[in-house]
PDB file of N, CA and C in Angstrom:
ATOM      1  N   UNK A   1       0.835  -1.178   0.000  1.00  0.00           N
ATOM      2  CA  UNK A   1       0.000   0.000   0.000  1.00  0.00           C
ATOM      3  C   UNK A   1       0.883   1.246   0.000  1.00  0.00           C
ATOM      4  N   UNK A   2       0.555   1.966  -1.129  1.00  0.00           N
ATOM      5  CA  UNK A   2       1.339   3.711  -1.281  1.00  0.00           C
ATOM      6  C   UNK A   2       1.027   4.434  -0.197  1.00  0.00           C
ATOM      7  N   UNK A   3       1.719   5.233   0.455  1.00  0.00           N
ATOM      8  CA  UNK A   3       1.887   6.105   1.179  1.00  0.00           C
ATOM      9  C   UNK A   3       1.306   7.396   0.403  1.00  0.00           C
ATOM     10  N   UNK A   4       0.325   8.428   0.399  1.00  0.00           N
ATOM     11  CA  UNK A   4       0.540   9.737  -0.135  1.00  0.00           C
ATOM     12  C   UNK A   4       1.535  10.289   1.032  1.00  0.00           C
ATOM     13  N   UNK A   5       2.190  11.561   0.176  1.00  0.00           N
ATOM     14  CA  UNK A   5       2.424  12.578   0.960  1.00  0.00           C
ATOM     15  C   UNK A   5       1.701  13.797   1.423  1.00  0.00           C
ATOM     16  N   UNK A   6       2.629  14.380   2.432  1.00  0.00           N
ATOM     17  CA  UNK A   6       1.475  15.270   2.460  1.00  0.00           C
ATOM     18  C   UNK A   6       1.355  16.855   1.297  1.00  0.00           C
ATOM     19  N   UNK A   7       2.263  16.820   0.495  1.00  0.00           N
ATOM     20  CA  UNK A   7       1.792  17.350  -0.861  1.00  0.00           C
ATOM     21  C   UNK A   7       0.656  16.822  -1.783  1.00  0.00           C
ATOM     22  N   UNK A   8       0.565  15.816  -1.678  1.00  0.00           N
ATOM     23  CA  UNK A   8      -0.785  15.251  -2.527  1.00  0.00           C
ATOM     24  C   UNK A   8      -2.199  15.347  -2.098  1.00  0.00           C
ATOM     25  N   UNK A   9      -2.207  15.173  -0.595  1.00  0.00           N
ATOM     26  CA  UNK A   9      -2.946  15.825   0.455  1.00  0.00           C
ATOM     27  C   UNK A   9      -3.421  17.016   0.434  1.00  0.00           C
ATOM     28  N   UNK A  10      -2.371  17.807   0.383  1.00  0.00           N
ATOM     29  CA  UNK A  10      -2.743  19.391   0.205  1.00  0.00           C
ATOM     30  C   UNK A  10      -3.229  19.778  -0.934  1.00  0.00           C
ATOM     31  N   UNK A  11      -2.751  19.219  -2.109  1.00  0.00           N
ATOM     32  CA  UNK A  11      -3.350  19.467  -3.095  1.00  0.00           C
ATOM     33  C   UNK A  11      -4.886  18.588  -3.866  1.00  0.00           C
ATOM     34  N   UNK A  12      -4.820  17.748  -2.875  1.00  0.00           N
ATOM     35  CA  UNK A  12      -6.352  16.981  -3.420  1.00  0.00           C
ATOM     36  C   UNK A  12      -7.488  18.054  -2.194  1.00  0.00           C
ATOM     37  N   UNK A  13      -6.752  18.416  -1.188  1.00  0.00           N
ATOM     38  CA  UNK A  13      -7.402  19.622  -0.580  1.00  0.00           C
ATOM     39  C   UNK A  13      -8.208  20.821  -1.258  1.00  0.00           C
ATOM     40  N   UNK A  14      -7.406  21.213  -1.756  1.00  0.00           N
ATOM     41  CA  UNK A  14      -7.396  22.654  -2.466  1.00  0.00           C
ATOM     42  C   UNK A  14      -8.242  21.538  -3.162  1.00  0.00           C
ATOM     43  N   UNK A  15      -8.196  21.186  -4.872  1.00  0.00           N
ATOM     44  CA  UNK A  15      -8.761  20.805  -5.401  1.00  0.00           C
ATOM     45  C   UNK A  15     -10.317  20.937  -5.174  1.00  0.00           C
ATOM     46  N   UNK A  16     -10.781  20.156  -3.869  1.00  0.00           N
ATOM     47  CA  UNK A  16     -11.757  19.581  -3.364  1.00  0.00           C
ATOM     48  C   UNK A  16     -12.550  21.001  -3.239  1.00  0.00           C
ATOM     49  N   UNK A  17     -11.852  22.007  -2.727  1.00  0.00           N
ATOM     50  CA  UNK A  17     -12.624  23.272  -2.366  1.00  0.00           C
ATOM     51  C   UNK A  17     -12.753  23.858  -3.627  1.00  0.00           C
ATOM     52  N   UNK A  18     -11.923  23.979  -4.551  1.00  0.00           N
ATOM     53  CA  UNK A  18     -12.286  24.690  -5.862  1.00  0.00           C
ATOM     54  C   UNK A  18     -13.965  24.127  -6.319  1.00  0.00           C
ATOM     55  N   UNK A  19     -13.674  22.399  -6.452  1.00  0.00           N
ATOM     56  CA  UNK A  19     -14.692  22.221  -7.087  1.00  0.00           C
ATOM     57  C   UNK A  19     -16.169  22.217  -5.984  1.00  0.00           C
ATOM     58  N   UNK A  20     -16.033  22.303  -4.840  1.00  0.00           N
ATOM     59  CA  UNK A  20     -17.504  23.006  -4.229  1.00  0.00           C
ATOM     60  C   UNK A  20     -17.707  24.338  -4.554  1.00  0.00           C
ATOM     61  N   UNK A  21     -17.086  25.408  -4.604  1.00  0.00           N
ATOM     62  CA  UNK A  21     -16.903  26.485  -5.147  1.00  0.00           C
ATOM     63  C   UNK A  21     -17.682  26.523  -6.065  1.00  0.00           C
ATOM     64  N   UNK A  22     -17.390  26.277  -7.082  1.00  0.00           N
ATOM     65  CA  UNK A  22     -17.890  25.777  -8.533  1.00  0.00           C
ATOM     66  C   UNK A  22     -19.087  25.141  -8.052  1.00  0.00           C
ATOM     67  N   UNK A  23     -19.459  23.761  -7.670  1.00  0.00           N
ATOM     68  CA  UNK A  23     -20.347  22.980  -7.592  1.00  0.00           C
ATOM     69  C   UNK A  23     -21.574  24.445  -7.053  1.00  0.00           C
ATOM     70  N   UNK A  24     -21.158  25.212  -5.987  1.00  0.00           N
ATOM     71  CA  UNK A  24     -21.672  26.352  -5.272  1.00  0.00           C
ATOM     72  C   UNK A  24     -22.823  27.255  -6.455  1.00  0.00           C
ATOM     73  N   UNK A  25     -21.798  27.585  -7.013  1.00  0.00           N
ATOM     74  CA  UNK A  25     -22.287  28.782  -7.923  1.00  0.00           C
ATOM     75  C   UNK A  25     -22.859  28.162  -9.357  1.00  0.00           C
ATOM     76  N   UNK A  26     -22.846  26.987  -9.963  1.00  0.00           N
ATOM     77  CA  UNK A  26     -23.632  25.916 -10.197  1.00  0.00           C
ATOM     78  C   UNK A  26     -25.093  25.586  -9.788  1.00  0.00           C
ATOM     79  N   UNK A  27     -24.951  25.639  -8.323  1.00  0.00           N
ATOM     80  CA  UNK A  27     -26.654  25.363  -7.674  1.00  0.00           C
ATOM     81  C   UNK A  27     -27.225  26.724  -7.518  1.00  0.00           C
ATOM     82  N   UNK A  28     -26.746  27.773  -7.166  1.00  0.00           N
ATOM     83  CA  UNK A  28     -27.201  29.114  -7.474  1.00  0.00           C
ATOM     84  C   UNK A  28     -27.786  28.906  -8.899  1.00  0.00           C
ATOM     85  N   UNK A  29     -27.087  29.318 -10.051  1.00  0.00           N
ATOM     86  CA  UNK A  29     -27.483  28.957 -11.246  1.00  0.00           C
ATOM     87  C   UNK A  29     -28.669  28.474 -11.383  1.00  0.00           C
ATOM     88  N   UNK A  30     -28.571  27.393 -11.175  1.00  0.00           N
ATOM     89  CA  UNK A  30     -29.625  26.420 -11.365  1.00  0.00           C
ATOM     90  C   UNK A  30     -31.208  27.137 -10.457  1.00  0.00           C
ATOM     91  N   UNK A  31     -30.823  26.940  -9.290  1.00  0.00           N
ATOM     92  CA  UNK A  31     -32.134  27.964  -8.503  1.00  0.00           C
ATOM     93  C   UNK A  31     -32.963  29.140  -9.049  1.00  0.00           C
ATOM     94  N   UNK A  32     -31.687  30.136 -10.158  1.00  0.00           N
ATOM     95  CA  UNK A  32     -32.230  30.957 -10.373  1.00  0.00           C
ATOM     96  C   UNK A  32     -32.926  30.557 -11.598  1.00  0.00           C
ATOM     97  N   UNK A  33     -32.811  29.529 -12.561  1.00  0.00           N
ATOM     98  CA  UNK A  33     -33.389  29.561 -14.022  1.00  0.00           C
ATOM     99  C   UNK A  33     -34.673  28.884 -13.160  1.00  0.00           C
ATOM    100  N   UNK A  34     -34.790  27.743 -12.256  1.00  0.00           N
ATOM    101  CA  UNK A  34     -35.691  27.183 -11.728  1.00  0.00           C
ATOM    102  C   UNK A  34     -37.113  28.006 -11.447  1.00  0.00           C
ATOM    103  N   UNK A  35     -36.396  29.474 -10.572  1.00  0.00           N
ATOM    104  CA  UNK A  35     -37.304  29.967 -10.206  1.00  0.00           C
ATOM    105  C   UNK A  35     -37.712  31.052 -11.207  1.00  0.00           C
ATOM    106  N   UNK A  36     -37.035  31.479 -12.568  1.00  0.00           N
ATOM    107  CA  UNK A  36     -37.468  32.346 -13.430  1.00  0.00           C
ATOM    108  C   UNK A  36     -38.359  31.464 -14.144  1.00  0.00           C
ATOM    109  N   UNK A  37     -38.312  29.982 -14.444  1.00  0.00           N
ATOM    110  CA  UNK A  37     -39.123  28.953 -15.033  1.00  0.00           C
ATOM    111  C   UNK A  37     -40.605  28.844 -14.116  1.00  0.00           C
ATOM    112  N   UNK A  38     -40.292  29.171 -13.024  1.00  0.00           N
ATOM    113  CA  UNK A  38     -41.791  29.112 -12.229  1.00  0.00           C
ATOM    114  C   UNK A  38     -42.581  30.561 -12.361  1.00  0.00           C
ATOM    115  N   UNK A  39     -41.479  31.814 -12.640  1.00  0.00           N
ATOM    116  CA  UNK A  39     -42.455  32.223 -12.819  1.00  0.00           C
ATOM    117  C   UNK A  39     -41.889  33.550 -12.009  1.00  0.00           C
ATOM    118  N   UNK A  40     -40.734  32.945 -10.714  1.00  0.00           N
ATOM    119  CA  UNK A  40     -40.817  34.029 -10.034  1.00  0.00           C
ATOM    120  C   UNK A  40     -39.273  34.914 -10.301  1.00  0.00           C
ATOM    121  N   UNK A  41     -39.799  35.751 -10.136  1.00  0.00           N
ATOM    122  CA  UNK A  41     -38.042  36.830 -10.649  1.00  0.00           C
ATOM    123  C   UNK A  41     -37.054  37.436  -9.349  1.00  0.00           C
ATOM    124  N   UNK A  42     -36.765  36.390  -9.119  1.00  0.00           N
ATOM    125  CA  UNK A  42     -36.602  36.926  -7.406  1.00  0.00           C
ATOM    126  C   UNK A  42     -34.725  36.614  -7.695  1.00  0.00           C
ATOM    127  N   UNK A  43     -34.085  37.457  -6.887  1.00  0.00           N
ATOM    128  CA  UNK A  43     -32.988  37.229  -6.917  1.00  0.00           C
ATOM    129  C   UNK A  43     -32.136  36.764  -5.964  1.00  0.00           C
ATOM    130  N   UNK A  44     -30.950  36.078  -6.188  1.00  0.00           N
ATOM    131  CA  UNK A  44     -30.444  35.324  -5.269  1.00  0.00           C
ATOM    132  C   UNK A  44     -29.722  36.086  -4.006  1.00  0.00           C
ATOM    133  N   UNK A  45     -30.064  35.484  -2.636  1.00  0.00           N
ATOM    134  CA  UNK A  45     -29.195  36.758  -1.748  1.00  0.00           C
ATOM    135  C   UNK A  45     -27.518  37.543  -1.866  1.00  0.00           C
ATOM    136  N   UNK A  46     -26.806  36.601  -2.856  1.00  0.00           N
ATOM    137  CA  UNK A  46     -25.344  36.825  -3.368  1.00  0.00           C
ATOM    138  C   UNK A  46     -25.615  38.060  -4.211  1.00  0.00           C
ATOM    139  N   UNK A  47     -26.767  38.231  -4.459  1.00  0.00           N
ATOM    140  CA  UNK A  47     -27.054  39.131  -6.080  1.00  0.00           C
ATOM    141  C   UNK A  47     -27.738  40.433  -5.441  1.00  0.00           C
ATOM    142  N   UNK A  48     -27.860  40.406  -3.931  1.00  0.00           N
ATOM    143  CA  UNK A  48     -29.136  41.121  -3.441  1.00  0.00           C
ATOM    144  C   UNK A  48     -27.575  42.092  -2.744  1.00  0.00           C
ATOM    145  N   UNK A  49     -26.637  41.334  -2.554  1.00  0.00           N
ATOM    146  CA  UNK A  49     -25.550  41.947  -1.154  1.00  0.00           C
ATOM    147  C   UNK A  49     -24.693  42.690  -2.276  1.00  0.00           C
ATOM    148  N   UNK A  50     -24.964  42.565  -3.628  1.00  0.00           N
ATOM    149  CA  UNK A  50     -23.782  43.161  -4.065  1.00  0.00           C
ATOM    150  C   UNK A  50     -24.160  44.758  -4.814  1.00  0.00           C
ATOM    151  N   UNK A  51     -25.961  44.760  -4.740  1.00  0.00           N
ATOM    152  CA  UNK A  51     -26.477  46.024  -5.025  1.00  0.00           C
ATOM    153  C   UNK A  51     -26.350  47.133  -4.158  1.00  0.00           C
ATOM    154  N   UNK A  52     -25.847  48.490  -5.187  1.00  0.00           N
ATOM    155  CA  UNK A  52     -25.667  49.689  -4.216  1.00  0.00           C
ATOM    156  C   UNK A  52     -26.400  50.259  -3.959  1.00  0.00           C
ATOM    157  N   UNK A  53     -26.339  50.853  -2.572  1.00  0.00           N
ATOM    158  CA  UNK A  53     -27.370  51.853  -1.845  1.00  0.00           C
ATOM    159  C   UNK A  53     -27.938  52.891  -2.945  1.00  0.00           C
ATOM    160  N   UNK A  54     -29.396  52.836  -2.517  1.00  0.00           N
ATOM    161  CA  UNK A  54     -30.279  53.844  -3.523  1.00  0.00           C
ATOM    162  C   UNK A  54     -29.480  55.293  -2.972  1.00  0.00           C
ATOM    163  N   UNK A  55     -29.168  56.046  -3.748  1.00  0.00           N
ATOM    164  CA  UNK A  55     -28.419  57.674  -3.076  1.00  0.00           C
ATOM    165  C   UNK A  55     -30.025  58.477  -3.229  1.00  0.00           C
ATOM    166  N   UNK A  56     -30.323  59.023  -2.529  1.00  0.00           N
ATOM    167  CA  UNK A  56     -31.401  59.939  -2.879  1.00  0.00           C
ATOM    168  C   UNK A  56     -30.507  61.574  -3.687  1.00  0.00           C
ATOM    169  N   UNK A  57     -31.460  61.952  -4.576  1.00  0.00           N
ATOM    170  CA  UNK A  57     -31.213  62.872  -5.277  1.00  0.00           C
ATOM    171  C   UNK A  57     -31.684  64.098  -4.537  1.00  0.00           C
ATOM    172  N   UNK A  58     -30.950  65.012  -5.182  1.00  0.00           N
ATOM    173  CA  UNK A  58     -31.154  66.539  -4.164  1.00  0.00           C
ATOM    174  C   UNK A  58     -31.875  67.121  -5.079  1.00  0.00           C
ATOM    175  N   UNK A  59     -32.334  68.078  -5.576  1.00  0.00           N
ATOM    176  CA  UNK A  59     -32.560  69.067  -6.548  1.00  0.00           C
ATOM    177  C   UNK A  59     -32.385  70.673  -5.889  1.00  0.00           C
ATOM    178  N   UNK A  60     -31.798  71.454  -6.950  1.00  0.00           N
ATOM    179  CA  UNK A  60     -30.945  72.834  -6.809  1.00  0.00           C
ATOM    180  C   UNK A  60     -32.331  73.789  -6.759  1.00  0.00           C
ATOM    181  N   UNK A  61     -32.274  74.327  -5.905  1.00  0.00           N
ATOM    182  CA  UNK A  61     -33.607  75.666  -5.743  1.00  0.00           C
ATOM    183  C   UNK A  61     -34.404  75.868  -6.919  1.00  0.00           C
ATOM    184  N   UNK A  62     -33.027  76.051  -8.054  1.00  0.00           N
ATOM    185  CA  UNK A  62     -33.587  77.071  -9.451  1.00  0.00           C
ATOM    186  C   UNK A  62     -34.192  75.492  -9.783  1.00  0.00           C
ATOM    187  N   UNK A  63     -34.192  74.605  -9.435  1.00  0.00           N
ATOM    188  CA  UNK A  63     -34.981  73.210 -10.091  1.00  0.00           C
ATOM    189  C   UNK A  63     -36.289  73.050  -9.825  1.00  0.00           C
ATOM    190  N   UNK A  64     -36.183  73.662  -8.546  1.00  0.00           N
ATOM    191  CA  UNK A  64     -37.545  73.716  -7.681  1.00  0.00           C
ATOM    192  C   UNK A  64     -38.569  74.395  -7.923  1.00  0.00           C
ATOM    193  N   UNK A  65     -37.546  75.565  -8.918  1.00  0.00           N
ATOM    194  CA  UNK A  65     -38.433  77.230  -8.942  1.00  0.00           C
ATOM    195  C   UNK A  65     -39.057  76.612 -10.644  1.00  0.00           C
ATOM    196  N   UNK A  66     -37.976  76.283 -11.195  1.00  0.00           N
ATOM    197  CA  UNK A  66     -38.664  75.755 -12.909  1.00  0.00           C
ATOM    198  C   UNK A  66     -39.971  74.854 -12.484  1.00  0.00           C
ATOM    199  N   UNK A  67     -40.098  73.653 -11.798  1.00  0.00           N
ATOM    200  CA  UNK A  67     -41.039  72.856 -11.814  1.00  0.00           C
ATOM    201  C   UNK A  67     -42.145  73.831 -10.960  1.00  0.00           C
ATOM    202  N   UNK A  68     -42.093  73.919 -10.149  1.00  0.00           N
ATOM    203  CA  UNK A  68     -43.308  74.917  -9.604  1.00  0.00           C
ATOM    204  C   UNK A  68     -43.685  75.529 -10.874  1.00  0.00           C
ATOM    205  N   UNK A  69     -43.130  76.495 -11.237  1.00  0.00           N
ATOM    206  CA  UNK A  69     -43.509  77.448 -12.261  1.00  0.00           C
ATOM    207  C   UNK A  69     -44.340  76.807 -13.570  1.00  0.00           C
ATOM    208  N   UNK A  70     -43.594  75.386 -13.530  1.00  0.00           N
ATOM    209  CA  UNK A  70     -44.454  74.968 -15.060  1.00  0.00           C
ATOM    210  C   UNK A  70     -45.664  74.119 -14.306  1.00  0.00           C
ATOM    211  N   UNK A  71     -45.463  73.457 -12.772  1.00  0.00           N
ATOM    212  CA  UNK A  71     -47.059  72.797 -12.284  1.00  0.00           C
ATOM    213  C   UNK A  71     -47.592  74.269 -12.453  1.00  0.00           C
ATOM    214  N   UNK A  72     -47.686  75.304 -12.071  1.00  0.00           N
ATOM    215  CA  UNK A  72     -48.946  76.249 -12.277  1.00  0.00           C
ATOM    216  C   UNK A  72     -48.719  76.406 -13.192  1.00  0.00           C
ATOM    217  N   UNK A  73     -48.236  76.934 -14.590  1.00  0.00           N
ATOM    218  CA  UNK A  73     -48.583  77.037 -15.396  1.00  0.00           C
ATOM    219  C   UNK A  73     -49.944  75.905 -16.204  1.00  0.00           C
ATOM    220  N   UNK A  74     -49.204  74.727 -16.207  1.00  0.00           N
ATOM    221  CA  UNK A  74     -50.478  73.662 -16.346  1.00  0.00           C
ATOM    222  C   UNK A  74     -51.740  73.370 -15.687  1.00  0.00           C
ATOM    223  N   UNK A  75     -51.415  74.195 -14.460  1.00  0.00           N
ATOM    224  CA  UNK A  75     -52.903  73.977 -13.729  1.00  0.00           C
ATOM    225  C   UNK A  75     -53.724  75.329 -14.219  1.00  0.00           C
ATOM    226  N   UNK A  76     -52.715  76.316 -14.045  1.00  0.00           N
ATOM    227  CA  UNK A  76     -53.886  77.722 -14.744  1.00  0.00           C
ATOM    228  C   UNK A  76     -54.131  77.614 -16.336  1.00  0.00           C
ATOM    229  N   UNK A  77     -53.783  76.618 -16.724  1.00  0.00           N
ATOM    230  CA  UNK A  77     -54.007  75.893 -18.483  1.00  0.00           C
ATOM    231  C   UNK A  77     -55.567  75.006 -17.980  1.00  0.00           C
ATOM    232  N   UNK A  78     -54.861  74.435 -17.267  1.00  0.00           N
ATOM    233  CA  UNK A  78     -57.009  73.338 -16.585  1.00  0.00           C
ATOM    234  C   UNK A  78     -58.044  74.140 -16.170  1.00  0.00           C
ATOM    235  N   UNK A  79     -57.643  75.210 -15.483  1.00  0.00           N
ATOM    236  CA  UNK A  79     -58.326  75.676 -14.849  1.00  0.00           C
ATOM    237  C   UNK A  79     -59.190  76.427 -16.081  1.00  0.00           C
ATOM    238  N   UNK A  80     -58.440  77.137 -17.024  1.00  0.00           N
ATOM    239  CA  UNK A  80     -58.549  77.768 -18.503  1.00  0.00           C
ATOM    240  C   UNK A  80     -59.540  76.898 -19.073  1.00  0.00           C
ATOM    241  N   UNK A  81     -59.456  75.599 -19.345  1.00  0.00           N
ATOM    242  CA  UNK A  81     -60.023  74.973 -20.133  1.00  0.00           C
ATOM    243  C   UNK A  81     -61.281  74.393 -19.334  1.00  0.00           C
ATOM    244  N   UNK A  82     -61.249  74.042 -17.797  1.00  0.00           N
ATOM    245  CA  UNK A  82     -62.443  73.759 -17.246  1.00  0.00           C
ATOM    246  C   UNK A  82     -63.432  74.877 -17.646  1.00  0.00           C
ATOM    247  N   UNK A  83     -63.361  75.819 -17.392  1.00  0.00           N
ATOM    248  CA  UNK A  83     -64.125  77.128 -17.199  1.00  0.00           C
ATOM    249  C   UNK A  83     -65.078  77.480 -18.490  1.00  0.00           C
ATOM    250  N   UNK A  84     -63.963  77.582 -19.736  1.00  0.00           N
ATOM    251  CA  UNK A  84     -64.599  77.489 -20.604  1.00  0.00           C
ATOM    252  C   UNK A  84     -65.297  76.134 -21.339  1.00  0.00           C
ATOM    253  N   UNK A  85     -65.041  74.469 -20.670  1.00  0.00           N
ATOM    254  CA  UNK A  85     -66.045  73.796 -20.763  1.00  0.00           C
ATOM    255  C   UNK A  85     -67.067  74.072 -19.873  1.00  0.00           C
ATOM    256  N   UNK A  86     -67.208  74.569 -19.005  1.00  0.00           N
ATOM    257  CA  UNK A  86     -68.556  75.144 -18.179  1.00  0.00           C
ATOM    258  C   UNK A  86     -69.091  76.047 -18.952  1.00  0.00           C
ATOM    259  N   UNK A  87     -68.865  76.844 -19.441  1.00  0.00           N
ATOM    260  CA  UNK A  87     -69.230  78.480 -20.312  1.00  0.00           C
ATOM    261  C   UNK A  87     -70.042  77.649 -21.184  1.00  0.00           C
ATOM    262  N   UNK A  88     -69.546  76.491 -21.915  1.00  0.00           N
ATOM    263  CA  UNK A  88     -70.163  75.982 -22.945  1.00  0.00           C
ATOM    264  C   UNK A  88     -71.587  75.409 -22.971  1.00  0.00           C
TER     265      UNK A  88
END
């Protein structure tokens, strides 16, 4: 009976972890076509940890002052056009 050493050891080691690794991200895989085949679009928690924080957006005064300015403009446009469908 052969003796291994313990180089062959170490390296049927390693080996062994590569291919769970692999085997790993393999069954992910698979889960996800499974569950896009059922129907559901859900993503895997590996896929969920690597999305970045939503940043909320600021907007600059003069951004504030344009959109105000054009909501009333469009509402004193409804208001325009209600009135004179009443008149009618």
């Amino acid at each position: 009976m052969a003796r291994r050493s313990l180089e062959d050891l170490s390296t049927l080691q390693m080996a062994l972890v590569g291919y769970q690794m692999e085997r790993q991200k393999i069954d992910d895989r698979i889960r996800e076509i499974q569950a896009k085949l059922k129907g559901k679009h859900t993503a895997l928690p590996s896929a969920a940890a690597e999305k970045k924080p939503v940043v909320k957006r600021i907007l600059s005064p003069e951004a504030r002052k344009r959109i105000a300015a054009a909501q009333k403009k469009r509402w004193a446009e409804h208001r325009k056009r209600a009135a004179a469908a009443k008149e009618s």
